[in-house]
Protein backbone atom coordinates (compact mmCIF):
# COMPACT_ATOMS: atom_id res chain seq x y z
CA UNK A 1 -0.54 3.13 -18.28
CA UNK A 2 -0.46 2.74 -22.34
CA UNK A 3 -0.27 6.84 -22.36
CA UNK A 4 2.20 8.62 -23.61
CA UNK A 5 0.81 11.90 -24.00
CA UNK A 6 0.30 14.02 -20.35
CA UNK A 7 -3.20 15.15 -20.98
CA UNK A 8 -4.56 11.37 -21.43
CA UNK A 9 -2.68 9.73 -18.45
CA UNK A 10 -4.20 12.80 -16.34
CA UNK A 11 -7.77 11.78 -17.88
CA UNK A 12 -6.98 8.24 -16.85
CA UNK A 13 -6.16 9.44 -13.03
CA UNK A 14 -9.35 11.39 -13.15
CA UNK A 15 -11.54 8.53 -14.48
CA UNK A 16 -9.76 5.97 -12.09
CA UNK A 17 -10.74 8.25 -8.70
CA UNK A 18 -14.24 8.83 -9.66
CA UNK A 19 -15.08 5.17 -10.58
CA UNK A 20 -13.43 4.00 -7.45
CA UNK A 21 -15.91 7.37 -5.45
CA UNK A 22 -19.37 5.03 -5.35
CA UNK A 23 -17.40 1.94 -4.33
CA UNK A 24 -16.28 3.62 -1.21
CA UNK A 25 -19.55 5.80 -0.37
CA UNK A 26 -21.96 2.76 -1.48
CA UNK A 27 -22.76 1.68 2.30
CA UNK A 28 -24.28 4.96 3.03
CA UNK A 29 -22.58 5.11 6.51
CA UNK A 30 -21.41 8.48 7.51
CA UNK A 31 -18.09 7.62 7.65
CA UNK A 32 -17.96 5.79 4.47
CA UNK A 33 -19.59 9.43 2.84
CA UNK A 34 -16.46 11.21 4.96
CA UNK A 35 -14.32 8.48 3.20
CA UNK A 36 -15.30 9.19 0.11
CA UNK A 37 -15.53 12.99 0.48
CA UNK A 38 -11.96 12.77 1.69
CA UNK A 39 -10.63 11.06 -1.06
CA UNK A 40 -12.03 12.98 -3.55
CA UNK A 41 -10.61 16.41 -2.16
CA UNK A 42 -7.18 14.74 -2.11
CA UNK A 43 -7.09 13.40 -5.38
CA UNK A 44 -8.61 16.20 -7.42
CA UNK A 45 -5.82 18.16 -5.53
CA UNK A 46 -3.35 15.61 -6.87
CA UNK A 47 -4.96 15.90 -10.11
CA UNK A 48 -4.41 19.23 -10.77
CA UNK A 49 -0.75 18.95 -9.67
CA UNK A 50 -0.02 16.41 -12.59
CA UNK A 51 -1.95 18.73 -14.61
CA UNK A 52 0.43 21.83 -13.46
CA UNK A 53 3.50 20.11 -13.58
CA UNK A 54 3.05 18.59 -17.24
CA UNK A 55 1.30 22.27 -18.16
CA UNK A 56 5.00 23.87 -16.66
CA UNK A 57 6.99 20.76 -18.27
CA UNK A 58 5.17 21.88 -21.79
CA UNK A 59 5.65 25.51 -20.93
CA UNK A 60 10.08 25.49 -21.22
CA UNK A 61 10.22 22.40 -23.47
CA UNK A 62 7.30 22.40 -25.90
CA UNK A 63 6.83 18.65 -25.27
CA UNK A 64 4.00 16.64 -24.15
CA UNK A 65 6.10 13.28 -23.57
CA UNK A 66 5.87 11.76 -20.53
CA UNK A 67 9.47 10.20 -20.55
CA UNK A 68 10.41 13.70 -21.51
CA UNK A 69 9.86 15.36 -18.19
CA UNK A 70 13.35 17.62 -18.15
CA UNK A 71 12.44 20.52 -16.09
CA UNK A 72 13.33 20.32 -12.63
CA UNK A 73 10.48 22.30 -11.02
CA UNK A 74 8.14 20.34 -12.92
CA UNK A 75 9.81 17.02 -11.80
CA UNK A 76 9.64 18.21 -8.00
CA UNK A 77 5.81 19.13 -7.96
CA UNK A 78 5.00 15.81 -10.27
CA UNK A 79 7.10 14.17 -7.25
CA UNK A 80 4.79 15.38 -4.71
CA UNK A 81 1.77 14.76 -6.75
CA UNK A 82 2.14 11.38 -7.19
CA UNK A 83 3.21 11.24 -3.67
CA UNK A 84 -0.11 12.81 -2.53
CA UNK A 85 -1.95 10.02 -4.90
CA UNK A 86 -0.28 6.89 -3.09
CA UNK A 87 -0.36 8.26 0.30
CA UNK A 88 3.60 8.99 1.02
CA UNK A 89 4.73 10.67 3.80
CA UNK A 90 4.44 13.67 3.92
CA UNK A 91 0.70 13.17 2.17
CA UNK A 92 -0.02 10.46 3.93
CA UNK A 93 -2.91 11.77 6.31
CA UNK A 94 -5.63 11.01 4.29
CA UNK A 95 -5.39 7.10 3.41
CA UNK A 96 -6.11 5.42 6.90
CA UNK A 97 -9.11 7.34 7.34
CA UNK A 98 -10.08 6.46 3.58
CA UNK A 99 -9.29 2.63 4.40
CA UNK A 100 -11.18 2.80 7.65
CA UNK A 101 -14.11 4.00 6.83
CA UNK A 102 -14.34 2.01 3.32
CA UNK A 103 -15.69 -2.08 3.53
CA UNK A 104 -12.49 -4.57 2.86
CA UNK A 105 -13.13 -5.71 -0.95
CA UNK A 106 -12.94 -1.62 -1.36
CA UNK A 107 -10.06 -1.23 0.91
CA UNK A 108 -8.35 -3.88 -1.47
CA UNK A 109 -8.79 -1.92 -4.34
CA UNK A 110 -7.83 1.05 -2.80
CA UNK A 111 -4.45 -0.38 -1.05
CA UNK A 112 -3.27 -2.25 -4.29
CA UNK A 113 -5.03 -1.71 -8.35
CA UNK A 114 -5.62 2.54 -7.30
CA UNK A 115 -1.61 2.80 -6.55
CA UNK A 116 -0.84 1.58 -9.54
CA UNK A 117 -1.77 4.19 -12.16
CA UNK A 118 0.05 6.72 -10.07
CA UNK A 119 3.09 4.18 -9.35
CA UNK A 120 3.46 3.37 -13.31
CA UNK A 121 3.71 7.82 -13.92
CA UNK A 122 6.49 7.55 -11.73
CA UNK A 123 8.00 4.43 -13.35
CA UNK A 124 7.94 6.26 -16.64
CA UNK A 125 9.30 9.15 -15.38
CA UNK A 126 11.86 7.46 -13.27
CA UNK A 127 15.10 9.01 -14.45
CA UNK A 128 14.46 12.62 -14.60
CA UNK A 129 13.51 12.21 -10.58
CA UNK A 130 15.30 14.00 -7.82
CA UNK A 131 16.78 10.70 -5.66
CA UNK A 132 17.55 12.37 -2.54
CA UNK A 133 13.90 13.67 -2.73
CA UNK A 134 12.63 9.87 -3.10
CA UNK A 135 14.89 8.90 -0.74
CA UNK A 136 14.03 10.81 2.39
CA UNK A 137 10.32 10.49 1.58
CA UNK A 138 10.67 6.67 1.57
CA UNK A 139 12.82 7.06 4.83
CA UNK A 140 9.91 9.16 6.69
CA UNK A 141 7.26 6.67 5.00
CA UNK A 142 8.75 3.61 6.76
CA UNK A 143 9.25 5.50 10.19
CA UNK A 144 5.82 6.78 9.90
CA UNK A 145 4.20 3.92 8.56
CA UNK A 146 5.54 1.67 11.25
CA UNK A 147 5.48 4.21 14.11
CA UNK A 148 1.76 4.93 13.64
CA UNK A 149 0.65 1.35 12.89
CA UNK A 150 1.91 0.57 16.57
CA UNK A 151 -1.07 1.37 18.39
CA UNK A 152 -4.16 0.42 16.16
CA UNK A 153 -6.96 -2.17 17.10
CA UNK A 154 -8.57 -1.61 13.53
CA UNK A 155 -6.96 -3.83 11.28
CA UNK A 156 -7.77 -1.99 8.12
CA UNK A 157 -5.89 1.25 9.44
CA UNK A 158 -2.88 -1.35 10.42
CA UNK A 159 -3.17 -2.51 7.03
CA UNK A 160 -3.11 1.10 5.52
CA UNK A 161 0.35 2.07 7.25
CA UNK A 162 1.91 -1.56 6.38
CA UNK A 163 0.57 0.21 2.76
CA UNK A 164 3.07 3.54 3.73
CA UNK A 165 5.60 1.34 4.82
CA UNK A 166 5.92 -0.86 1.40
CA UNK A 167 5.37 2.29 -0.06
CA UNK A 168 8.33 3.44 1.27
CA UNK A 169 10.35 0.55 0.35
CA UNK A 170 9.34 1.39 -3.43
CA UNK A 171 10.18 4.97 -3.09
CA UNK A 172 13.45 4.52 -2.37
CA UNK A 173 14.52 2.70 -5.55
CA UNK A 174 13.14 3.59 -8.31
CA UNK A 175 15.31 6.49 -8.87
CA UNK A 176 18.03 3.40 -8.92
CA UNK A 177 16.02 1.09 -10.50
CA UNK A 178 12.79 1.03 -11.22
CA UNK A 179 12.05 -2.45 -12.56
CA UNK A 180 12.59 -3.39 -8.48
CA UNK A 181 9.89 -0.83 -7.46
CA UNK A 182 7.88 -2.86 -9.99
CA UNK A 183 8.21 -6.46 -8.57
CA UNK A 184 7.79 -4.77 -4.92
CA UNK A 185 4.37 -3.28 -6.21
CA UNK A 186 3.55 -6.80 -7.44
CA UNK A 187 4.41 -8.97 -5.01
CA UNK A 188 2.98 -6.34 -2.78
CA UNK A 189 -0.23 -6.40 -4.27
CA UNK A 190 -0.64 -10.13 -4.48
CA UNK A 191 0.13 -10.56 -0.09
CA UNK A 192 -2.10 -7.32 0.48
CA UNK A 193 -5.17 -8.73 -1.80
CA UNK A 194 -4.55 -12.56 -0.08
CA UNK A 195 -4.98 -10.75 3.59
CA UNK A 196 -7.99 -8.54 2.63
CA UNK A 197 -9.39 -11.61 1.16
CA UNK A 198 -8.65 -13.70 4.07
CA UNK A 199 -10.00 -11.18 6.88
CA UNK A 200 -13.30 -10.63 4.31
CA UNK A 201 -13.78 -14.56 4.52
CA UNK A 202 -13.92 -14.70 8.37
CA UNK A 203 -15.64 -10.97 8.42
CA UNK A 204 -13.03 -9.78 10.92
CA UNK A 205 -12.20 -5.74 11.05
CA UNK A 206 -11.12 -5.37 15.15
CA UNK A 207 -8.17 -7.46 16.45
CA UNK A 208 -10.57 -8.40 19.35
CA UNK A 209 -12.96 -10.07 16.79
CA UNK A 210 -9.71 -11.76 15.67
CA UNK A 211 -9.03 -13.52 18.59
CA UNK A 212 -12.09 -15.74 17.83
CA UNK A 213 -12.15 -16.36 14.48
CA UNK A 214 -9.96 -19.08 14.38
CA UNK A 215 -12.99 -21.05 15.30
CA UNK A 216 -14.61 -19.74 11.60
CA UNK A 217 -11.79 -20.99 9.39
CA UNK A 218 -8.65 -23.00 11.49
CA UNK A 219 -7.38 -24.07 8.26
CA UNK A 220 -7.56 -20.27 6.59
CA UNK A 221 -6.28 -18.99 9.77
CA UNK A 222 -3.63 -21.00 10.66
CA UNK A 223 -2.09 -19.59 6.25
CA UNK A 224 -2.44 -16.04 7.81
CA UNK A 225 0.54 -16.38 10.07
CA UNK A 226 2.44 -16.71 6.63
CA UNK A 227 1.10 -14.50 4.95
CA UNK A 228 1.56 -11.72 7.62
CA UNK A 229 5.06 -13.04 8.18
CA UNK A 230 5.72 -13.08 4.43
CA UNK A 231 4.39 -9.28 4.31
CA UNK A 232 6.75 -8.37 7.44
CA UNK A 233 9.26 -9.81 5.12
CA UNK A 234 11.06 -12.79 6.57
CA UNK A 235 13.66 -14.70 4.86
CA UNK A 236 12.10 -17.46 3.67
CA UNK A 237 8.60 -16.21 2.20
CA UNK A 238 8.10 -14.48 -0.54
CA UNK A 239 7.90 -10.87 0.90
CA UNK A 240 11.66 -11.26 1.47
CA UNK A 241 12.33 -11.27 -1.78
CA UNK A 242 11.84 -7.87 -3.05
CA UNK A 243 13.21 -6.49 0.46
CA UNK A 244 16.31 -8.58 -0.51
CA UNK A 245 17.16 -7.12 -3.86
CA UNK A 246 16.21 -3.30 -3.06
CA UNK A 247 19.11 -3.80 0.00
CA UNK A 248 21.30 -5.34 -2.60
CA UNK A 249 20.97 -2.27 -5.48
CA UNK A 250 21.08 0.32 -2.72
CA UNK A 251 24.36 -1.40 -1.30
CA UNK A 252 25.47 -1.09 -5.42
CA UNK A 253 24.92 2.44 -5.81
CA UNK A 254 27.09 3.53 -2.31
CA UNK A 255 23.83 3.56 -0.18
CA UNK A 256 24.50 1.29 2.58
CA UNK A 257 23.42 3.76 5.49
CA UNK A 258 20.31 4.38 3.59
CA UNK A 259 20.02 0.60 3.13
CA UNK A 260 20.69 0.06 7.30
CA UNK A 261 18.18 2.54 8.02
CA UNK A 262 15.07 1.14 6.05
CA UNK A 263 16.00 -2.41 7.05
CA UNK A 264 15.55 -1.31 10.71
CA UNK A 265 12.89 1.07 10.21
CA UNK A 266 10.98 -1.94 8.30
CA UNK A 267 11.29 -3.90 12.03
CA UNK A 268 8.79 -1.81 13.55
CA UNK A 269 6.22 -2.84 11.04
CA UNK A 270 7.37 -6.46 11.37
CA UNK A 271 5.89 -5.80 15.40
CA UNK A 272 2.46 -4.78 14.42
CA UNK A 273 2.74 -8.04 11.50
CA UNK A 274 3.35 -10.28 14.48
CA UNK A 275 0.71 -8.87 16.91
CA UNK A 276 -1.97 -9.51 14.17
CA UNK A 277 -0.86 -12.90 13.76
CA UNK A 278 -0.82 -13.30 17.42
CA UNK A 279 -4.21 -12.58 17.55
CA UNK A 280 -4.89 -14.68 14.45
CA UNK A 281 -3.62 -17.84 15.11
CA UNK A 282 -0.95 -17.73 18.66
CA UNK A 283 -3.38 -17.30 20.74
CA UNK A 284 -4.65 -20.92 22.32
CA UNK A 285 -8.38 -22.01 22.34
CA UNK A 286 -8.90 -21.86 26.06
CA UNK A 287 -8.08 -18.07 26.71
CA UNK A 288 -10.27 -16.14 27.94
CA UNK A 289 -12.65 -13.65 26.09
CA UNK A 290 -15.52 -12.07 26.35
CA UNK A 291 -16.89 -12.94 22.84
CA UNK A 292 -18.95 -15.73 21.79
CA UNK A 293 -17.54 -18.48 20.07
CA UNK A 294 -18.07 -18.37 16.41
CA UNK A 295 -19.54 -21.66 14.51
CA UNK A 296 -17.33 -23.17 11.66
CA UNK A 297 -17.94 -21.90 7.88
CA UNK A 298 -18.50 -25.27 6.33
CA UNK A 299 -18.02 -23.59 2.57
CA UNK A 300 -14.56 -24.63 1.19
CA UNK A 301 -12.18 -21.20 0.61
CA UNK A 302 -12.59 -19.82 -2.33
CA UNK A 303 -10.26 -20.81 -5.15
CA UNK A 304 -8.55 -17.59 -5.62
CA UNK A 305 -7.90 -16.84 -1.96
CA UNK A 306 -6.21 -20.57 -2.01
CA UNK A 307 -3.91 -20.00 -4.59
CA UNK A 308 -2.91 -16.09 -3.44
CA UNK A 309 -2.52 -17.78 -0.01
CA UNK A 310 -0.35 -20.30 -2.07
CA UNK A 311 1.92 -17.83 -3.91
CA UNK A 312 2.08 -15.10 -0.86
């Protein structure tokens, strides 16, 4: 992030995926090791892309600026390296399967502080990006990301393509403006970590074992709605809010189709947003399941999840 020199924000990338590497593979489950393998192949393929692209950049300009990035080709294959790094469409293949087979404090880290090394290279290269590029990426990410999330069970693979969809959402502005892609990432981050934290309380990864957990936590439960509504982005919560201002500086810069199209794209997401909290907290006591009913947690909620709950 505090880089400004090619060869040390590389370094950083490279330091970043292999500290992250044990995290993932630390359960010793098959498919966390395929997890782990899978990430690794991906981003040391991403890795070398930045290194190719700044190596090019250097090559026809003699600098090793980031903000000086001037060359288009090197611009384009930077674009689809950092695309490959935060999972875009058309690179996007790799982080569900990453996400499912990693436990959910990892699967945090992953889906919010591991996008934002990558995210911040593109912030600070921003305005020597190709927008119509960004812009049909961010398009395919939202279809995708919605599309696929349709017909999970797993919650942590719904959560990684509600991941592509915000992703998406960033994408698309920060050509435009980049400071927006910014408070998207944040506000982002702090509704992804408060769900993660949420489903790791209750120890829920199927939307079956959803269905009865609202026996573990009511209270905890009943927040989740919010929060899932608030990531789906409706009006009043605070997921609307970045959705909101991204509409408004697309409209600005004569992109109101673009605008239309992401709005509506963003409504298949909100589906999969509402099924979860269906299962979370719509569906009454007496239905009936096949599962066991669950015995309260009597420990209070942790502090932090309280006031991320709070804010998201």
């Amino acid at each position: 992030i505090s880089s400004n020199h090619w060869i040390m924000a590389w370094t950083g990338l490279e330091i970043n995926t292999l500290a992250i590497l044990p995290l993932i593979a630390k359960s010793h489950h098959p498919r966390a090791i395929e997890a782990a393998t899978k990430y690794f192949l991906v981003q040391a393929a991403a890795s070398a892309l930045v290194l190719f692209s700044s190596m090019t950049n250097a090559w026809h300009t003699g600098q090793w600026d980031i903000t000086q990035l001037t060359h288009p080709a090197s611009s384009l294959i930077l674009t689809s390296a950092i695309a490959m790094k935060l999972g875009l469409v058309p690179f996007h293949f790799w982080f569900p399967e990453v996400l499912q087979g990693s436990s959910l404090p990892t699967g945090l880290l992953l889906s919010t502080a591991m996008k934002f090394p990558p995210l911040t290279l593109l912030f600070l290269t921003s305005h020597s990006l190709n927008p119509t590029l960004l812009t049909s990426m961010a398009m395919m990410s939202t279809a995708l990301g919605g599309w696929m999330g349709l017909n999970q069970t797993q919650i942590r693979k719904i959560l990684a393509f509600s991941s592509i969809s915000h992703l998406g959402w960033m994408a698309i502005i920060i050509a435009f403006n980049p400071k927006l892609t910014m408070i998207n990432f944040y506000l982002y981050s702090l509704m992804t970590a408060t769900v993660f934290l949420t489903l790791n309380t209750m120890k829920v990864t199927k939307l079956s074992s959803l269905m009865t957990a609202w026996t573990k936590t009511p209270s905890l439960n009943a927040m989740l709605l919010l929060t899932l509504l608030s990531l789906a982005g409706l009006p009043p919560l605070t997921g609307f809010l970045p959705k909101w201002l991204i509409i408004q500086e697309l409209t600005k810069q004569e992109m109101a189709l673009a605008a239309t199209i992401i709005s509506l794209l963003s409504l298949l997401s909100l589906f999969f947003y509402l099924r979860l909290a269906y299962c979370a907290t719509i569906t009454l006591p007496p239905h009936t399941t096949n599962h066991i009913k669950l015995w309260h947690i009597n420990k209070p909620t942790n502090i932090p999840t309280a006031i991320l709950m709070t804010l998201s």
